[in-house]
Protein backbone atom coordinates (compact mmCIF):
# COMPACT_ATOMS: atom_id res chain seq x y z
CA UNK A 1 93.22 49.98 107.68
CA UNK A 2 89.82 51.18 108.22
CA UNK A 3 89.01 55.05 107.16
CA UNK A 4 90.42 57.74 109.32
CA UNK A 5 87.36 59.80 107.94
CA UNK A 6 84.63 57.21 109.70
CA UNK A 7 84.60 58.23 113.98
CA UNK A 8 83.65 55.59 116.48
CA UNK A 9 83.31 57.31 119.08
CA UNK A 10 79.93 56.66 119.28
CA UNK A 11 79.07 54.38 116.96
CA UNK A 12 77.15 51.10 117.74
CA UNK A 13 79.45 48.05 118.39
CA UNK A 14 79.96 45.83 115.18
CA UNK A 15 77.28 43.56 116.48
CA UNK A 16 74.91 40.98 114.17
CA UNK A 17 71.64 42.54 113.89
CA UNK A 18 69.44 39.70 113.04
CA UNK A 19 66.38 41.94 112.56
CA UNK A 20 68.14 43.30 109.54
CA UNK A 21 68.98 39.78 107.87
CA UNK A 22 64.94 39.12 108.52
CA UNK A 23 63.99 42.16 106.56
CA UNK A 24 66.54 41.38 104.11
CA UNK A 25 64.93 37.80 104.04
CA UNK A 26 60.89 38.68 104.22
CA UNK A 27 61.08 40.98 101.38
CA UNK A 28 63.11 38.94 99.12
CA UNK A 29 60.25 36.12 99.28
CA UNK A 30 57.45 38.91 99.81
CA UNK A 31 58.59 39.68 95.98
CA UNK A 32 57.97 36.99 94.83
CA UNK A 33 54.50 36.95 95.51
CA UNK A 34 54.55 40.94 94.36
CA UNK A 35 55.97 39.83 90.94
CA UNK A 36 53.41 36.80 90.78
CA UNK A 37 50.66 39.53 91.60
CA UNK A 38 51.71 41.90 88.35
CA UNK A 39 50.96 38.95 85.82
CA UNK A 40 47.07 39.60 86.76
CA UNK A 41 47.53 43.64 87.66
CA UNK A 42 45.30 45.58 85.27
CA UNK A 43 47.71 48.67 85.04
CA UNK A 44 51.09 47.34 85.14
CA UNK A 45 52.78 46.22 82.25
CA UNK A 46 55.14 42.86 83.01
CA UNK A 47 56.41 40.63 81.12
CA UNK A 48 53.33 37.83 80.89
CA UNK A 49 49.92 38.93 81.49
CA UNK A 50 46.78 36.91 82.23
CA UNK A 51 43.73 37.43 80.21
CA UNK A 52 41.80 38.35 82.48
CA UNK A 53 43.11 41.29 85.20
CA UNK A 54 42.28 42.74 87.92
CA UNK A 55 42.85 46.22 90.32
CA UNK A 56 42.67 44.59 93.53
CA UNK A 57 46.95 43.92 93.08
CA UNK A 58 47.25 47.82 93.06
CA UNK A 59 46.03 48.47 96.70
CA UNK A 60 47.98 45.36 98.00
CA UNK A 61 50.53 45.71 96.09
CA UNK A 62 51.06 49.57 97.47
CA UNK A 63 50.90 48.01 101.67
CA UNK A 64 54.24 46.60 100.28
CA UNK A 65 55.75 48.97 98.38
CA UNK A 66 55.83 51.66 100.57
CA UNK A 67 57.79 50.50 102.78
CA UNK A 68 60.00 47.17 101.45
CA UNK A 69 62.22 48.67 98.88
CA UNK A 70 63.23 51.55 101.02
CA UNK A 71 63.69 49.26 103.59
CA UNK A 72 66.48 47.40 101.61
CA UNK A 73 68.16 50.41 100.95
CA UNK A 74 68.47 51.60 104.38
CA UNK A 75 69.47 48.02 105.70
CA UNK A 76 72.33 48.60 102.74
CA UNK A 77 73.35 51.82 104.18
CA UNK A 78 73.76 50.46 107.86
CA UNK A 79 75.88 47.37 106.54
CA UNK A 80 77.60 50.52 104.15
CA UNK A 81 79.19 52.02 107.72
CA UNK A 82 80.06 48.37 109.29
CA UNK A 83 81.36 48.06 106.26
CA UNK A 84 83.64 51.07 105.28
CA UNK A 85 84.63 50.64 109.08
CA UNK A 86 86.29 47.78 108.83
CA UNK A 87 87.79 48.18 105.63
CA UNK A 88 88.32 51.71 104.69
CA UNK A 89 87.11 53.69 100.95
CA UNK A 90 89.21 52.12 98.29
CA UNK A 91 88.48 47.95 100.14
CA UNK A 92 84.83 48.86 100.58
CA UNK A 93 84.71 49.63 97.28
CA UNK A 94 86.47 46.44 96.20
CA UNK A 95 84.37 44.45 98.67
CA UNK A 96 81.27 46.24 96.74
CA UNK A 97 82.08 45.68 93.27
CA UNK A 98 82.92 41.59 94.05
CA UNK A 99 80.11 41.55 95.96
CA UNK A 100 77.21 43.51 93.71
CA UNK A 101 79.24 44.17 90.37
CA UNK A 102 80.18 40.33 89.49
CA UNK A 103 76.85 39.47 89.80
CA UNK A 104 75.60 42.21 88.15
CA UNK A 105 77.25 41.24 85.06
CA UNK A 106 77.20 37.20 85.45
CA UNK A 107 72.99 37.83 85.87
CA UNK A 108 72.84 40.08 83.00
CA UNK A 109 74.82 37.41 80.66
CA UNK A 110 72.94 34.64 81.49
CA UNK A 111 69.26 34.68 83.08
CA UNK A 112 67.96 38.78 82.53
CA UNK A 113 67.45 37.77 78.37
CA UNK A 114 64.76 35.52 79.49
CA UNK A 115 61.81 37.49 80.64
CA UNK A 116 62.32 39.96 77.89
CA UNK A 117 62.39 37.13 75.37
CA UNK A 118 59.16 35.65 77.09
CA UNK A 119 57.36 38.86 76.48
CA UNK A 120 58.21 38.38 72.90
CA UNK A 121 57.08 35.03 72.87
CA UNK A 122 53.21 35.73 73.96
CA UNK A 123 52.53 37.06 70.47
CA UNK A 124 51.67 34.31 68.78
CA UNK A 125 53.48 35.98 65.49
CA UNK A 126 57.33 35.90 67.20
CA UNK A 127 59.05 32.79 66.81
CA UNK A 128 62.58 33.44 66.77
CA UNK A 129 64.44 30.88 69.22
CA UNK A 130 66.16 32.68 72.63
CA UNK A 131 70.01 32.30 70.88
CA UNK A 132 68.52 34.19 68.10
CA UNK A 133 67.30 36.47 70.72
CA UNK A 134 70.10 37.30 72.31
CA UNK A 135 72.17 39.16 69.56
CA UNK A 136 69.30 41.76 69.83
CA UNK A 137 69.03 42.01 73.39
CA UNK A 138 72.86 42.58 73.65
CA UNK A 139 72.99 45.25 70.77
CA UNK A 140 73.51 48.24 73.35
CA UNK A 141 75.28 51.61 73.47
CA UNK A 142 75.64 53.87 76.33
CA UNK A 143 73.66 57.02 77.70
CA UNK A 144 74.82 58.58 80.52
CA UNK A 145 71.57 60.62 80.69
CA UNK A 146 69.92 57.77 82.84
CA UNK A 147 71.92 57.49 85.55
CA UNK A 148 73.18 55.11 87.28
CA UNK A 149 71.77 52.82 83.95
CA UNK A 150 74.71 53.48 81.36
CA UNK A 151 73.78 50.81 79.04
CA UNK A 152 70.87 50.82 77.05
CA UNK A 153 69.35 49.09 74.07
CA UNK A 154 66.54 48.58 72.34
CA UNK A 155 65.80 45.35 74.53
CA UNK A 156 68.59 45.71 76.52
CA UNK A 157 67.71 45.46 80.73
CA UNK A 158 69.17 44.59 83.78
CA UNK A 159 65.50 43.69 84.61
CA UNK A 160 64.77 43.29 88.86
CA UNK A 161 68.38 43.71 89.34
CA UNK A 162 68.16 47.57 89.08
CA UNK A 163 68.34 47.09 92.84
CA UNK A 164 71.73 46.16 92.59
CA UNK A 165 72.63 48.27 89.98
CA UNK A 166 71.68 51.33 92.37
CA UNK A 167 72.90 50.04 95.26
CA UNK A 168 76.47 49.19 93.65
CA UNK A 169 76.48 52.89 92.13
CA UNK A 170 75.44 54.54 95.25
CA UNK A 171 77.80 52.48 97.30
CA UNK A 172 80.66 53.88 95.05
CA UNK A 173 79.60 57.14 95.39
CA UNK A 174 80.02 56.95 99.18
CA UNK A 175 83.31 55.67 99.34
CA UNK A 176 84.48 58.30 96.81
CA UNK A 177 82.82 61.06 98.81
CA UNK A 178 84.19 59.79 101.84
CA UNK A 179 87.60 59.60 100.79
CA UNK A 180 87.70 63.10 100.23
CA UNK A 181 85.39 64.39 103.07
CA UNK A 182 87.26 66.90 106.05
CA UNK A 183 87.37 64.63 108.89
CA UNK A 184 86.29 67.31 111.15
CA UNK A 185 83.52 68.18 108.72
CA UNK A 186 82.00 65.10 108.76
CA UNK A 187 81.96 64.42 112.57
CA UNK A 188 80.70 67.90 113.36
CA UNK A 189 77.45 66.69 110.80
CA UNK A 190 76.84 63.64 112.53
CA UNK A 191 77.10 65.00 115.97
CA UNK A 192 74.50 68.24 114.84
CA UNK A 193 71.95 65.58 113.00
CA UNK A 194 72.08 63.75 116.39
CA UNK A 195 71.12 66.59 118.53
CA UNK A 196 68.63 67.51 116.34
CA UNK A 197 66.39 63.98 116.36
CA UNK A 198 66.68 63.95 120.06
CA UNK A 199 63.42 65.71 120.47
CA UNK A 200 60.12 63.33 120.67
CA UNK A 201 59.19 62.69 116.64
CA UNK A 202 62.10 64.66 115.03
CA UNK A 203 63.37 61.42 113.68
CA UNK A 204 60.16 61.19 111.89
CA UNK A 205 59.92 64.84 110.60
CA UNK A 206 63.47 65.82 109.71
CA UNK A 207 64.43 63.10 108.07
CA UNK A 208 60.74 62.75 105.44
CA UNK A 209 60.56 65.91 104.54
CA UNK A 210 63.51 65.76 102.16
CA UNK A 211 61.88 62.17 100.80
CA UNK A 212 58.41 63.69 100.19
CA UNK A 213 59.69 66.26 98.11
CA UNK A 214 61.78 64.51 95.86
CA UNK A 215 58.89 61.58 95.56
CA UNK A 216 56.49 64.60 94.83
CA UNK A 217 58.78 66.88 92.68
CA UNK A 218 60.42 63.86 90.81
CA UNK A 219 57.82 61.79 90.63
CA UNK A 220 57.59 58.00 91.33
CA UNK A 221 59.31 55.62 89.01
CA UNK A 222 56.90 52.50 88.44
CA UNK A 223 59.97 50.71 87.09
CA UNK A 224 61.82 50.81 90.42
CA UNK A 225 58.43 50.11 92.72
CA UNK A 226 57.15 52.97 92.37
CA UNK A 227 60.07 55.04 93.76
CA UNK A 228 62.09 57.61 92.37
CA UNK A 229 65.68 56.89 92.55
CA UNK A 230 66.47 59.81 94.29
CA UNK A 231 64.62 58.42 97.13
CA UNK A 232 66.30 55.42 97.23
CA UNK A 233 69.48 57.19 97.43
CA UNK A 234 68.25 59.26 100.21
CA UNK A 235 66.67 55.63 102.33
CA UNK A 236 70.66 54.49 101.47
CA UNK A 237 72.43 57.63 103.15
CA UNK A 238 70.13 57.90 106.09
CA UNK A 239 71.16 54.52 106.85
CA UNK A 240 74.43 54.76 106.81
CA UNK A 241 74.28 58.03 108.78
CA UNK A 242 72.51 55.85 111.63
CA UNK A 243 74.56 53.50 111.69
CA UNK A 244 77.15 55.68 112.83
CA UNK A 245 75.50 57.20 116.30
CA UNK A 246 73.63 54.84 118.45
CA UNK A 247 71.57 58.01 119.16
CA UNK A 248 69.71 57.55 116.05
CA UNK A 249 68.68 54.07 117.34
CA UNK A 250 67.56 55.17 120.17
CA UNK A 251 65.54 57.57 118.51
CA UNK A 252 64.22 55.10 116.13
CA UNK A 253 63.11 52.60 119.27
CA UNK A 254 62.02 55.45 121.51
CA UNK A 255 59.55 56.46 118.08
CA UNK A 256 58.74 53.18 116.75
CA UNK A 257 54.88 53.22 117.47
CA UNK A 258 54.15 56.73 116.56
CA UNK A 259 55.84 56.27 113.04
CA UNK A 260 53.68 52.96 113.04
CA UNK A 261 50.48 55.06 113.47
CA UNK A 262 51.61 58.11 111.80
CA UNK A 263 52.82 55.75 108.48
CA UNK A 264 49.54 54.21 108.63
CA UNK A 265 47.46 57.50 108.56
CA UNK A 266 49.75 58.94 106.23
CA UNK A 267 49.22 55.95 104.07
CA UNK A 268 45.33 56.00 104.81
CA UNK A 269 45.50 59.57 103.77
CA UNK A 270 47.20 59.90 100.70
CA UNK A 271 45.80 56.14 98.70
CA UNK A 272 42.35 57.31 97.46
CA UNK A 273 44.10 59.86 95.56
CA UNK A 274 45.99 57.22 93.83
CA UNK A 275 43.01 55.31 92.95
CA UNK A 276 41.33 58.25 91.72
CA UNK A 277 43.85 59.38 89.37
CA UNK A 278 44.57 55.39 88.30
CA UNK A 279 40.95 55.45 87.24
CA UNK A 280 41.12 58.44 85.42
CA UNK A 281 41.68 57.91 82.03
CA UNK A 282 44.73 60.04 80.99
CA UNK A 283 46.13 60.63 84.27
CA UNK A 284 48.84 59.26 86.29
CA UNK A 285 49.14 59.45 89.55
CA UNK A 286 53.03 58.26 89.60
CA UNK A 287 54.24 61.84 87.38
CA UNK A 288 51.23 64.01 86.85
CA UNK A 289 51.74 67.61 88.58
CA UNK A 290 48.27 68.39 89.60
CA UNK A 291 47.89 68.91 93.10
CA UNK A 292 46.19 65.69 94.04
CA UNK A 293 48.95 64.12 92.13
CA UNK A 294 51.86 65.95 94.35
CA UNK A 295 49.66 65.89 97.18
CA UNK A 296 49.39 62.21 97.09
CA UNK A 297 53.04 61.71 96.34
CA UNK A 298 53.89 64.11 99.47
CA UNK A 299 51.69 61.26 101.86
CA UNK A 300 53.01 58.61 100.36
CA UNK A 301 56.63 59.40 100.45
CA UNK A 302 56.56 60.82 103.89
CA UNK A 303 54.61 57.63 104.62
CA UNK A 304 57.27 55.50 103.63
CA UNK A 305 60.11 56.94 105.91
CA UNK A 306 57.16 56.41 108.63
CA UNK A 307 56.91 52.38 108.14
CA UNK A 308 60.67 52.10 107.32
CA UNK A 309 61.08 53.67 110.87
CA UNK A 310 58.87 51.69 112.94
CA UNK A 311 59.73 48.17 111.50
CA UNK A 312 63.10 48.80 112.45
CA UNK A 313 62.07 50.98 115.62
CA UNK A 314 60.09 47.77 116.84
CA UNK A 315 62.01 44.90 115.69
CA UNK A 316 65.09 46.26 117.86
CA UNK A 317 62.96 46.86 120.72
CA UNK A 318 61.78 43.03 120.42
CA UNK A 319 65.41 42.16 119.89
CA UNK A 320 67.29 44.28 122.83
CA UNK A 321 64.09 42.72 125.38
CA UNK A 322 64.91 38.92 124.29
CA UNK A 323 69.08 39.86 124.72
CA UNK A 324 67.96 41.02 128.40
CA UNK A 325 66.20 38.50 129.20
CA UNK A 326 67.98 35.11 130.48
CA UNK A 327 67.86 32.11 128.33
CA UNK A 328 66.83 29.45 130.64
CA UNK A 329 67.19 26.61 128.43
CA UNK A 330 70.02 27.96 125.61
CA UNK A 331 69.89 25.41 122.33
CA UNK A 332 73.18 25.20 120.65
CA UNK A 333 72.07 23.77 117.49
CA UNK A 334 68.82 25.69 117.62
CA UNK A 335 65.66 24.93 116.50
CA UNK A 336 63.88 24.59 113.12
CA UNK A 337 63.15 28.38 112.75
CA UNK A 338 66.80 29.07 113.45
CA UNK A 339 68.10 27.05 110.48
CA UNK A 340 65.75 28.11 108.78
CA UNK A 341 66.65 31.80 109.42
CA UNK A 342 70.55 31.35 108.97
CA UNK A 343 69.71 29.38 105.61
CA UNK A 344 68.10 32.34 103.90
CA UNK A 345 69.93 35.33 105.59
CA UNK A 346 72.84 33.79 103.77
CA UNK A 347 71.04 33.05 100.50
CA UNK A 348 69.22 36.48 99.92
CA UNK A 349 71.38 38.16 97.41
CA UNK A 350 71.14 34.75 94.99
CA UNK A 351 67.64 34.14 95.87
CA UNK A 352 66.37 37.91 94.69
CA UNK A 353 68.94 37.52 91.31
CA UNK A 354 66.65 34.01 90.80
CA UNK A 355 63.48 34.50 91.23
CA UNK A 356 61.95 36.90 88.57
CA UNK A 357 63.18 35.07 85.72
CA UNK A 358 61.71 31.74 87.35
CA UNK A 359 58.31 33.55 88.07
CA UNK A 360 57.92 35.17 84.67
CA UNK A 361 59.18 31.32 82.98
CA UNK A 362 56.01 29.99 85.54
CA UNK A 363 53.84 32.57 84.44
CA UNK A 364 54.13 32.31 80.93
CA UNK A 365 52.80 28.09 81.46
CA UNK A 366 50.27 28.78 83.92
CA UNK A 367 48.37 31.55 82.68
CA UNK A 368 47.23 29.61 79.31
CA UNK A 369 45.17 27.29 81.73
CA UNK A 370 41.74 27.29 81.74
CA UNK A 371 41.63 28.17 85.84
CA UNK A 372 40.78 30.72 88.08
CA UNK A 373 42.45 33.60 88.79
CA UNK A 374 43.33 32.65 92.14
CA UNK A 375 44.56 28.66 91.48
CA UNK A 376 46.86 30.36 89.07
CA UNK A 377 48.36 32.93 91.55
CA UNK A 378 48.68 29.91 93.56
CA UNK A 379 50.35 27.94 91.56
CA UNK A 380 52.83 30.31 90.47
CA UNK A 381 54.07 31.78 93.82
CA UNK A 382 54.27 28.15 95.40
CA UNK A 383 56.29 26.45 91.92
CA UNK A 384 58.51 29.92 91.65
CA UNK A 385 59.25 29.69 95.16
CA UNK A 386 60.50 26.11 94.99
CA UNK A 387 61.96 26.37 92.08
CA UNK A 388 64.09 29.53 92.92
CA UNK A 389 65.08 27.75 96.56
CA UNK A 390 66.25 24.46 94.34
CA UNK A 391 68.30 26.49 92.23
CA UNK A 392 70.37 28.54 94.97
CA UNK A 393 70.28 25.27 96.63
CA UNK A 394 71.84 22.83 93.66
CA UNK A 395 72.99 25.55 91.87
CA UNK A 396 74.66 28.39 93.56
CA UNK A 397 75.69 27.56 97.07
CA UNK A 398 77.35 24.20 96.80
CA UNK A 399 80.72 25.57 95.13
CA UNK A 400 82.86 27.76 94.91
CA UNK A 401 82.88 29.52 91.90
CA UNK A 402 78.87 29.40 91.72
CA UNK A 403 78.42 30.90 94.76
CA UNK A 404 81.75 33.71 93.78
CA UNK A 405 79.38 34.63 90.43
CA UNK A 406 76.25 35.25 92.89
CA UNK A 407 77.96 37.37 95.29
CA UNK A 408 77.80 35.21 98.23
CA UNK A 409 81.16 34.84 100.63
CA UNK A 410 83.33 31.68 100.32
């Protein structure tokens, strides 16, 4: 029975939005070459570094992050209403806990050990075997002070999959506040925030100013891609909240192009101050509460919700003028792209669980060559993306029980 709490009055009609499964897809392998990038990044500490480093990651690195995480949070939150439409509080958060908690835990007890174990490993002086590893990395207690990240140890992690681990806790959340939210209470919300974005740009303003002052008052967490959590719980609701009124989209589409230009100003704006601070000995631009610190936080923050807007803004506008537009010649089977596009919009949850441990295992070969800089990027973005793609491939999607412990449906 779906949730007498969730109105569809006027809510968008369950359709597939393939924009959403290519966002989904391009970030997934866009981190791949992010995490590649940190093995040379002069500031950032992963788990295998090359000797020599450099600060040219920093500024591309930042093109991605202000807009990809959030991005995957939002698209969360829109599948979070489909979602709790269709199945109501208590099977959403069933569907959620198969779907982001077995993995979760199947990840953690199997392939997360391995890039803290490969940190040990580069000093020359640690030579205790992974099994003798593990014991340590598993000797854990809990601390509630670090929400949602209950479990901690000395070198305990749930690694890259902090995603999930937010996105499973904030998921929870929802359906618990749901299930207790005044019907009437929560219609007469989503019927004021529509009004209110209805005006040219209010999509844009409303919504960032809440996001630029958590990102300047809490600071950015370099951990999570340089975004608070808070944030990310904020990108998670907003999404679900437009998912409910097809206003919003057509806010979003009507705005698309001035949230491009405004994101890119904003952006433009607030990154010297970053590299000012990051050259600073002392300072840190991510926490510090000087006023270029906060200031720069405020851009980048209200930046973010900028870029987040216009991908989606101008990806639906592409995708509503191709479904207008007659199909002269219609392809059943479709072409190349297609299968290409249906292959990974399926595989995206296994493929991001997959790929740091296979990047950091690359690393840790490749960087002891004698090579550039460059042919070792190379090398270890094109062998961690094959390798990752073989494993879901051989290992993952082709049964049952593989793909049940990877979160994908059967």
């Amino acid at each position: 029975m779906a949730d007498p709490h969730i109105d569809v009055a006027h809510a968008a009609q369950p359709e597939r939005r393939t924009e959403l499964d290519a966002i989904r897809a391009l970030v997934v392998v866009g981190l791949v070459f992010f995490h590649s990038a940190l093995v040379f990044d002069t500031r950032d500490d992963y788990y295998v570094k090359n000797a020599e480093t450099t600060d040219a990651t920093m500024i591309v690195a930042g093109l991605g992050m202000v807009w990809a995480m959030p991005a995957l949070f939002l698209v969360a939150g829109l599948g979070s209403w489909h979602s709790l439409r269709r199945r109501g509080a208590g099977g959403f958060a069933t569907e959620r806990l198969l779907r982001l908690g077995v993995p979760l835990v199947f990840a953690t007890l199997t392939i997360i050990p391995v890039p803290q174990w490969l940190r040990l490993r580069a000093d020359p002086a640690y030579h205790e075997s992974y099994l003798q590893f593990l014991p340590q990395f598993f000797n854990i207690h809990l601390d509630l002070s670090d929400f949602p990240f209950i479990v901690a140890g000395e070198h305990f992690e749930t690694g890259h999959l902090w995603f999930v681990e937010m996105l499973l806790a904030y998921a929870l959340l929802l359906a618990l506040a749901l299930r207790w939210l005044p019907r009437d209470l929560g219609h007469r919300i989503r019927d004021r925030l529509a009004v209110t974005v209805a005006p040219r740009g209010a999509v844009l303003l409303l919504p960032a100013i809440p996001i630029a002052l958590i990102t300047a008052l809490h600071g950015m967490e370099e951990a999570f891609a340089g975004w608070s959590r808070w944030a990310y719980l904020l990108f998670f609701l907003y999404g679900f909240v437009l998912a409910s009124d097809d206003r919003f989209r057509t806010a979003m589409r009507r705005d698309a192009t001035l949230a491009l230009v405004a994101g890119l100003i904003l952006f433009s704006i607030g990154t010297p101050g970053f590299l000012t601070m990051a050259g600073t000995p002392g300072a840190d631009p991510l926490t510090d509460m000087t006023a270029l610190a906060i200031g720069s936080r405020v851009l980048f923050g209200a930046a973010g919700w900028c870029c987040v807007v216009a991908i989606l803004g101008l990806l639906d506008r592409r995708r509503s003028a191709r479904t207008s537009a007659p199909d002269p010649e219609p392809h059943p089977r479709g072409g190349l792209g297609t299968r290409l596009y249906g292959y990974l919009a399926t595989a995206v949850l296994p493929l991001y669980i997959l790929h740091q441990p296979i990047v950091v295992a690359v690393a840790y070969v490749v960087i002891r060559w004698d090579a550039p800089m460059v042919l070792k990027y190379l090398t270890i973005v094109t062998a961690s993306l094959t390798l990752t793609v073989a494993a879901y491939d051989l290992l993952v999607r082709r049964t049952r029980p593989t793909r049940f412990l990877f979160g994908m449906r059967n």
